[in-house]
Protein backbone atom coordinates (compact mmCIF):
# COMPACT_ATOMS: atom_id res chain seq x y z
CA UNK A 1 0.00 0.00 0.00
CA UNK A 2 2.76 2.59 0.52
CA UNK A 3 3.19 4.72 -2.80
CA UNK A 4 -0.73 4.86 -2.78
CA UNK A 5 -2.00 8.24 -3.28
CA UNK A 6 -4.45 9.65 -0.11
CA UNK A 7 -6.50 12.57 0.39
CA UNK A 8 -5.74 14.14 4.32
CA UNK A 9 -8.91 13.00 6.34
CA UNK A 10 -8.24 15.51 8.98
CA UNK A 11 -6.32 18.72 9.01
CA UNK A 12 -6.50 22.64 10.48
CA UNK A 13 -4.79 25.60 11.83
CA UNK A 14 -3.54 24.96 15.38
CA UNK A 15 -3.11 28.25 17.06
CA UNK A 16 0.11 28.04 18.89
CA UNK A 17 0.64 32.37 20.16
CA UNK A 18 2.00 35.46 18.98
CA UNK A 19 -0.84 35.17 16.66
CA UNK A 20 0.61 32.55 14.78
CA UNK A 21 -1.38 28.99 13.35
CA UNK A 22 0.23 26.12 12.53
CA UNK A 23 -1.31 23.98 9.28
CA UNK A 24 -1.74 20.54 9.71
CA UNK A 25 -3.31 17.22 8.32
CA UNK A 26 -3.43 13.24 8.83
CA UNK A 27 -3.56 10.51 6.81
CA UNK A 28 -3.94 6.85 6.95
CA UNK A 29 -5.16 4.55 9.46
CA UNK A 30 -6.88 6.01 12.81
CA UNK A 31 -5.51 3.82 15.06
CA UNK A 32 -2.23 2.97 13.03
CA UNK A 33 1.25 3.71 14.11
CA UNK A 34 1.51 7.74 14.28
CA UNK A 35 4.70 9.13 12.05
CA UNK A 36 5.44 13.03 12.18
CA UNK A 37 6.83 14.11 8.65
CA UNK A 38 8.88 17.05 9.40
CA UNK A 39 9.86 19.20 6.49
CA UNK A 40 12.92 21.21 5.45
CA UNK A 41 14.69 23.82 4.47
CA UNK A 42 13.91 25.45 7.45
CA UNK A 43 11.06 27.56 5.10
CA UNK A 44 10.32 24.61 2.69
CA UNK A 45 6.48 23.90 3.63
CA UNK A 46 5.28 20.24 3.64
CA UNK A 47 6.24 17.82 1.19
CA UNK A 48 3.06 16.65 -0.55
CA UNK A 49 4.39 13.40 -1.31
CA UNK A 50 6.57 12.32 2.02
CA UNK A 51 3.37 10.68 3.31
CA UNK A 52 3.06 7.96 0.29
CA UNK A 53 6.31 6.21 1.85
CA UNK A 54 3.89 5.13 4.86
CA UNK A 55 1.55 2.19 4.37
CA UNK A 56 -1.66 3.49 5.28
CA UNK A 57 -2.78 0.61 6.50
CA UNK A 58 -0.20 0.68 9.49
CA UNK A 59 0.68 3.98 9.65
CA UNK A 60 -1.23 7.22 11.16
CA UNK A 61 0.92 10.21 8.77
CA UNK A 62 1.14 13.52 10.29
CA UNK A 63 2.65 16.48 8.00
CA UNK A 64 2.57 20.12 8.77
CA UNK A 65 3.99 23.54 7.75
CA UNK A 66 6.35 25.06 10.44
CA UNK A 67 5.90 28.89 11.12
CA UNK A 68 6.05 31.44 8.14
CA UNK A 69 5.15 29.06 5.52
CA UNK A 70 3.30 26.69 3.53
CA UNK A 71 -0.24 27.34 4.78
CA UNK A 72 0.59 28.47 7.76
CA UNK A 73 -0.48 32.10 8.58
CA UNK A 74 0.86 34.06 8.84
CA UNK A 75 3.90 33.93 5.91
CA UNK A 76 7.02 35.21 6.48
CA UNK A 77 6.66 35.95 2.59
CA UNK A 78 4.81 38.77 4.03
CA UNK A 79 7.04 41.44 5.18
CA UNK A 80 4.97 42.53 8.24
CA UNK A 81 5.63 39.08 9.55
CA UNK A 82 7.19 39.18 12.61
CA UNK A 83 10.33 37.05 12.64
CA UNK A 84 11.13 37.38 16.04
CA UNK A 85 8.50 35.28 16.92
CA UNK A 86 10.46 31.95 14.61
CA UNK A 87 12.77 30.50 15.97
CA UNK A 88 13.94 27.13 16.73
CA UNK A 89 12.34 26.92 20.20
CA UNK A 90 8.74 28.21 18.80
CA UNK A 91 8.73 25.15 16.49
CA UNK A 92 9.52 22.70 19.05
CA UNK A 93 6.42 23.99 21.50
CA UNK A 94 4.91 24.00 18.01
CA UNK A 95 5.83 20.21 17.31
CA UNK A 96 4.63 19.45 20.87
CA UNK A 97 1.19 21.59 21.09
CA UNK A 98 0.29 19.27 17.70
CA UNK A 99 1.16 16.24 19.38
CA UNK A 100 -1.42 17.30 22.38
CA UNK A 101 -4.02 18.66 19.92
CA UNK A 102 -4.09 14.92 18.69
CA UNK A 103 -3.94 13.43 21.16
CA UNK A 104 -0.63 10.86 20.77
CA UNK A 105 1.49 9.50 23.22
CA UNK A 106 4.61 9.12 21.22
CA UNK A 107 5.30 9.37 17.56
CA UNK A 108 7.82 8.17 15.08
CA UNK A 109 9.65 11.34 13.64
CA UNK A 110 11.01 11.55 9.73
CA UNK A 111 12.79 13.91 7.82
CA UNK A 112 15.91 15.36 5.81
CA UNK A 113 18.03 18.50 5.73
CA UNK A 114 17.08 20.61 8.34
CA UNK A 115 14.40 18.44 9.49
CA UNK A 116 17.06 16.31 10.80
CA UNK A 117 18.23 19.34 13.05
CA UNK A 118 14.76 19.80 14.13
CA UNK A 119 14.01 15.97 14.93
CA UNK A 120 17.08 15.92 16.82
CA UNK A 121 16.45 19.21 19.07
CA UNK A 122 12.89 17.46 19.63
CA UNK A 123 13.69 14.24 20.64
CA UNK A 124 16.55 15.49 23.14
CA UNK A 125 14.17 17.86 24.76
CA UNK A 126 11.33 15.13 24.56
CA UNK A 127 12.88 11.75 23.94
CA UNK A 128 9.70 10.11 26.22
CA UNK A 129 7.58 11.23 23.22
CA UNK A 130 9.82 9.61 20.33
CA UNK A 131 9.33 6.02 19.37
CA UNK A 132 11.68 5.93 16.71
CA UNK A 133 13.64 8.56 14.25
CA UNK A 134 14.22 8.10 10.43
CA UNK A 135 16.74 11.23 9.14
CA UNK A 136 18.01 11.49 5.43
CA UNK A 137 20.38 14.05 4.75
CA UNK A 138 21.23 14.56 8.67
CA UNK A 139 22.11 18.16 9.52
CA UNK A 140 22.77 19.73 13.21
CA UNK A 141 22.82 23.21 11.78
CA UNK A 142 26.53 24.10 13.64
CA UNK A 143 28.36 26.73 12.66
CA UNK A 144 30.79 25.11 10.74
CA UNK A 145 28.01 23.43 8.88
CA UNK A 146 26.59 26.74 7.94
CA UNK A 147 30.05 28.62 6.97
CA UNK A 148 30.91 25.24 4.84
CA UNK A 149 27.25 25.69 2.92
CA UNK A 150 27.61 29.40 2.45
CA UNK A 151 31.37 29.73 2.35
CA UNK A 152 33.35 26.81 2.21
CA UNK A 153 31.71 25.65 -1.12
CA UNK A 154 33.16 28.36 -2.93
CA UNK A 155 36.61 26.10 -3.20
CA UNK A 156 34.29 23.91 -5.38
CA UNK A 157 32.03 26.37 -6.86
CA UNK A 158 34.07 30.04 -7.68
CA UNK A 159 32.10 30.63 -10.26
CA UNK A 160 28.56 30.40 -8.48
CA UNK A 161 29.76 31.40 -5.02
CA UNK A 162 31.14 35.30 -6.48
CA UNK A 163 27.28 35.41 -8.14
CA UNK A 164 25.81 34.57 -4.44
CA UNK A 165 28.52 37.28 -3.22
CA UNK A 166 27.63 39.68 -6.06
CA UNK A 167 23.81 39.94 -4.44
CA UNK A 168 25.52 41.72 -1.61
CA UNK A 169 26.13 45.37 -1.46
CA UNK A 170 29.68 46.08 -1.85
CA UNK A 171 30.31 47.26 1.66
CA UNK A 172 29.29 43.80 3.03
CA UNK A 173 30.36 41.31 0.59
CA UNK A 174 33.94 40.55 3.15
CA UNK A 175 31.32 40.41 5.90
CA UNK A 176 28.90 37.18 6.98
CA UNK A 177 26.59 36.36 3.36
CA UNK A 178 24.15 34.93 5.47
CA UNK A 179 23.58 37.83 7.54
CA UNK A 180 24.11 40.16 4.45
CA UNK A 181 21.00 38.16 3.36
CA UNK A 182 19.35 38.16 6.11
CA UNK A 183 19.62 42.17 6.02
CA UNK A 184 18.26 42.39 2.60
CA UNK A 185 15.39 39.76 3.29
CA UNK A 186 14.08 42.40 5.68
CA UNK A 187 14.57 45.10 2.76
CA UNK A 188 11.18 47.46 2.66
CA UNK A 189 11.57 47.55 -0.93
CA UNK A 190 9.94 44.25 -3.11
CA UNK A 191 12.46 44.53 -5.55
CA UNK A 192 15.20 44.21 -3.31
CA UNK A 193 14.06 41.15 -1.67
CA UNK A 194 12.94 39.30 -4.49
CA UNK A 195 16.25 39.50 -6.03
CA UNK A 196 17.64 38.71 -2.56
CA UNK A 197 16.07 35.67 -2.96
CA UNK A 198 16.62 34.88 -6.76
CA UNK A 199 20.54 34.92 -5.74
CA UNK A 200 20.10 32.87 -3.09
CA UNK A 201 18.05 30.40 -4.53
CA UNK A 202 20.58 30.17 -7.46
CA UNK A 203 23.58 29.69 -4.89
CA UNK A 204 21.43 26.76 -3.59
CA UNK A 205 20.73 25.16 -6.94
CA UNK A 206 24.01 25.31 -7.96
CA UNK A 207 25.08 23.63 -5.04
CA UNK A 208 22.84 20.37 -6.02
CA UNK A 209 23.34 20.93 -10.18
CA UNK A 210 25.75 18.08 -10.78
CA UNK A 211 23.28 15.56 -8.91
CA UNK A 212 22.26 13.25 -11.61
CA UNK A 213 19.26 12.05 -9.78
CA UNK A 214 16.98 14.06 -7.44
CA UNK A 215 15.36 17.35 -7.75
CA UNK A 216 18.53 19.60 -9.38
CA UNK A 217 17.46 23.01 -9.59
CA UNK A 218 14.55 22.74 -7.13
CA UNK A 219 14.72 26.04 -5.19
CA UNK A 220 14.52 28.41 -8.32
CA UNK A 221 11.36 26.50 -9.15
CA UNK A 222 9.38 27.37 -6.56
CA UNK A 223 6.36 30.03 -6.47
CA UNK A 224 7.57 33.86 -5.92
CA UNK A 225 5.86 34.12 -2.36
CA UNK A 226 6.80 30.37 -1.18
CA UNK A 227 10.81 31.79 -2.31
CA UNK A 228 10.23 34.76 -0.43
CA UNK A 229 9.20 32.52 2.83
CA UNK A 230 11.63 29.97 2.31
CA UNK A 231 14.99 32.16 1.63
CA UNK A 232 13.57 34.99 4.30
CA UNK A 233 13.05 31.97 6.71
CA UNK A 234 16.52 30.52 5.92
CA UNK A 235 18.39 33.06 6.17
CA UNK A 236 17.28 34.23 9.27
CA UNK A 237 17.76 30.89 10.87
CA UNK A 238 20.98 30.31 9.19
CA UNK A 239 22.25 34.10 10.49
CA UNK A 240 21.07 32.79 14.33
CA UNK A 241 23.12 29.45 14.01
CA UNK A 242 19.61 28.21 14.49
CA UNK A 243 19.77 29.25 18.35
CA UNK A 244 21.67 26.14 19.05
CA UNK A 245 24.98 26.48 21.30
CA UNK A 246 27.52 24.61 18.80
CA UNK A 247 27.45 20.95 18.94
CA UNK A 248 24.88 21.08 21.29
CA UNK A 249 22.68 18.14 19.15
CA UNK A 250 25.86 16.32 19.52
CA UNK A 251 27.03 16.92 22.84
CA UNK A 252 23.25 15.90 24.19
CA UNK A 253 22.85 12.93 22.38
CA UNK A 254 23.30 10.51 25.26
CA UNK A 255 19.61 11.60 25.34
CA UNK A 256 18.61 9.46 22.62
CA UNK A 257 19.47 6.43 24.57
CA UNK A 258 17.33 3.90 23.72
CA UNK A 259 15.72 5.53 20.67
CA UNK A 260 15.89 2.91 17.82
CA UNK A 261 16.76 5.24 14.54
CA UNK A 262 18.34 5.15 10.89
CA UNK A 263 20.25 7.93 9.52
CA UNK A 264 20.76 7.74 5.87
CA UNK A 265 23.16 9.96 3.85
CA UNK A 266 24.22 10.62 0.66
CA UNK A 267 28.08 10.26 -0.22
CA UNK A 268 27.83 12.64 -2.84
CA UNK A 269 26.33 15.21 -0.51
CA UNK A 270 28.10 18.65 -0.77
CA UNK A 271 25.79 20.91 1.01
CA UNK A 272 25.93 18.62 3.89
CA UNK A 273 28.91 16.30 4.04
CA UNK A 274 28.71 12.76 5.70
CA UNK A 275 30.84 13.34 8.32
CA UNK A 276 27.87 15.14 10.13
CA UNK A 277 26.15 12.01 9.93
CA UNK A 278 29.05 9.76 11.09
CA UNK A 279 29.46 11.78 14.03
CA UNK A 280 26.01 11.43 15.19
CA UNK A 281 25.98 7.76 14.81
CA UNK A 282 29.22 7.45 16.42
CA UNK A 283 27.40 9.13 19.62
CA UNK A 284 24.35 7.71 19.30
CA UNK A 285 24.36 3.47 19.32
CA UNK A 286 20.76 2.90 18.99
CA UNK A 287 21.38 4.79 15.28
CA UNK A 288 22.34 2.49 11.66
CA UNK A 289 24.12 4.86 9.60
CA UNK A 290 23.28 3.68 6.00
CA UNK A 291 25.61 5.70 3.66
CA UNK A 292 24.19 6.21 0.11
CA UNK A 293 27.47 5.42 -2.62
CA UNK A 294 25.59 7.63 -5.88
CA UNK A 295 23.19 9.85 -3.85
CA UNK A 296 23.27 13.58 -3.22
CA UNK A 297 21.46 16.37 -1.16
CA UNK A 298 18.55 15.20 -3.87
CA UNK A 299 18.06 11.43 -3.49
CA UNK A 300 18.50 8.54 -5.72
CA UNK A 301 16.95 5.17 -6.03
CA UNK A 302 19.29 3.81 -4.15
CA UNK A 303 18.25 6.08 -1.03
CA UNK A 304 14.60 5.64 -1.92
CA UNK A 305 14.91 2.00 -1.35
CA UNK A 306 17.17 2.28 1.82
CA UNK A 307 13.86 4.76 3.00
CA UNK A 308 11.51 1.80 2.19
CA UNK A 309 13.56 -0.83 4.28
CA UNK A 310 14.04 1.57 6.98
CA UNK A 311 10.07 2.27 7.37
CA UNK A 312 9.37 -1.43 7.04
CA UNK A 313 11.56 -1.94 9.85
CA UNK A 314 9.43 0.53 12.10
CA UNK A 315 6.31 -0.84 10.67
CA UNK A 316 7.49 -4.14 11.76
CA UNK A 317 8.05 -3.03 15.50
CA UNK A 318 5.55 -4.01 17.97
């Protein structure tokens, strides 16, 4: 049954404060195994195709759009959106006000990129509510992670890194891009921010272009308003070091103890190398590292199957 396509039978707009509401929906069986599908980016919105992994026979599938985008309201695309009101610790009451609003005693959490980070910071601060953890892609959002993404990458990418640096004013292209971004994100002008987030969006493309399989060339494709939200939202995470003291995921995850999980990464990876992902499983015992030989940031068959066989194996849990 997984792959089958499914309408939501239940969804809404939780509000969680500072006049924010969280979108949300369920799928699958009512009494089935609850999975929380935790998107991306951070900014991304919900995948609307994550769920189909889960047989809905077994599984209860929860998605939802973190704060600022997707259908959430209100969207950070929106420049009288309040950012100091998104951070890393509003999505985690966010993640846990959901899990009261339906009423679940624990959940099993999947996701990639920066869903990883967020999983992670979840299940350290709430590890009694985690059955299990699936993470593709696995990202703790350090500061070295960051500066390699937005940085670093220019020793493989001179070309596309000085047109990234180029969307900065002059005066602050030898300062921090990210906060340079982040700066003109929060531009009053329209003009300035939706080139802000052309550039940046092009930087991030670039970054996946020589993936053979996958989604190359997936940010610039996205709706004007959801690349305003997702870039704006990015960057202002990204400029914050995602409010996480460095190595903190990593330092903390003695926490997980007991937490059965699979990380699976891409060799081929350049926007987050593997040895994030090796670290954490080095730290955390319960984890199976499954490294992907021809996969990038994007995905391959290869990972898609390793994602099957790891769900199976949670479906098969008591």
């Amino acid at each position: 049954m997984a792959g089958a396509e499914q309408d939501p039978d239940r969804w809404g707009l939780l509000d969680v404060g500072d006049d924010n509401r969280v979108y949300w929906e369920t799928r699958g069986l009512r009494t089935g195994k609850p999975v929380l599908i935790v998107h991306g980016g951070p900014g991304s919105g919900r995948s609307r195709t994550a769920h189909k992994m889960f047989d809905p026979t077994v599984f209860r599938t929860i998605t939802f759009d973190q704060r600022g985008c997707g259908d959430s309201v209100p969207s950070a695309a929106d420049p009288a959106t309040d950012m100091a009101h998104n951070t890393t610790e509003h999505l985690l009451a966010d993640m846990e006000a959901l899990r009261r609003h339906l009423g679940l005693a624990r959940w099993l959490l999947y996701g990639g990129s920066w869903a990883s980070t967020l999983i992670l910071a979840y299940a350290e601060r709430h590890p009694e509510r985690v059955s299990g953890i699936i993470l593709i892609g696995v990202t703790m959002t350090r500061p070295r992670e960051i500066d390699w993404l937005y940085h670093g990458l220019r020793l493989l990418l001179p070309v596309e890194w000085e047109r990234f640096r180029a969307g900065v004013p002059a005066p602050e292209r030898d300062d921090d891009l990210v906060e340079a971004y982040r700066h003109l994100m929060e531009h009053p002008d329209h003009v300035v921010r939706e080139q802000a987030a052309h550039d940046w969006c092009a930087w991030e493309d670039a970054v996946i272009a020589h993936e053979t399989h996958g989604n190359p060339g997936q940010y610039s494709a996205k709706a004007d308003a959801a690349k305003l939200a997702f870039v704006r939202i990015c960057a202002h995470y990204f400029a914050h070091n995602a409010w996480l003291e460095d190595d903190q995921l990593l330092r903390n995850a003695d926490r997980l103890s007991g937490i059965p999980g699979v990380l699976i990464h891409g060799r081929l990876d350049l926007s987050g190398p593997l040895l994030t992902a090796w670290e954490l499983a080095q730290a955390w015992p319960d984890a199976e590292l499954k490294i992907i030989e021809d996969s990038g940031h994007t995905g391959s068959p290869a990972m898609r199957t390793a994602i099957e066989e790891a769900v199976s194996r949670f479906a098969a849990l008591p």
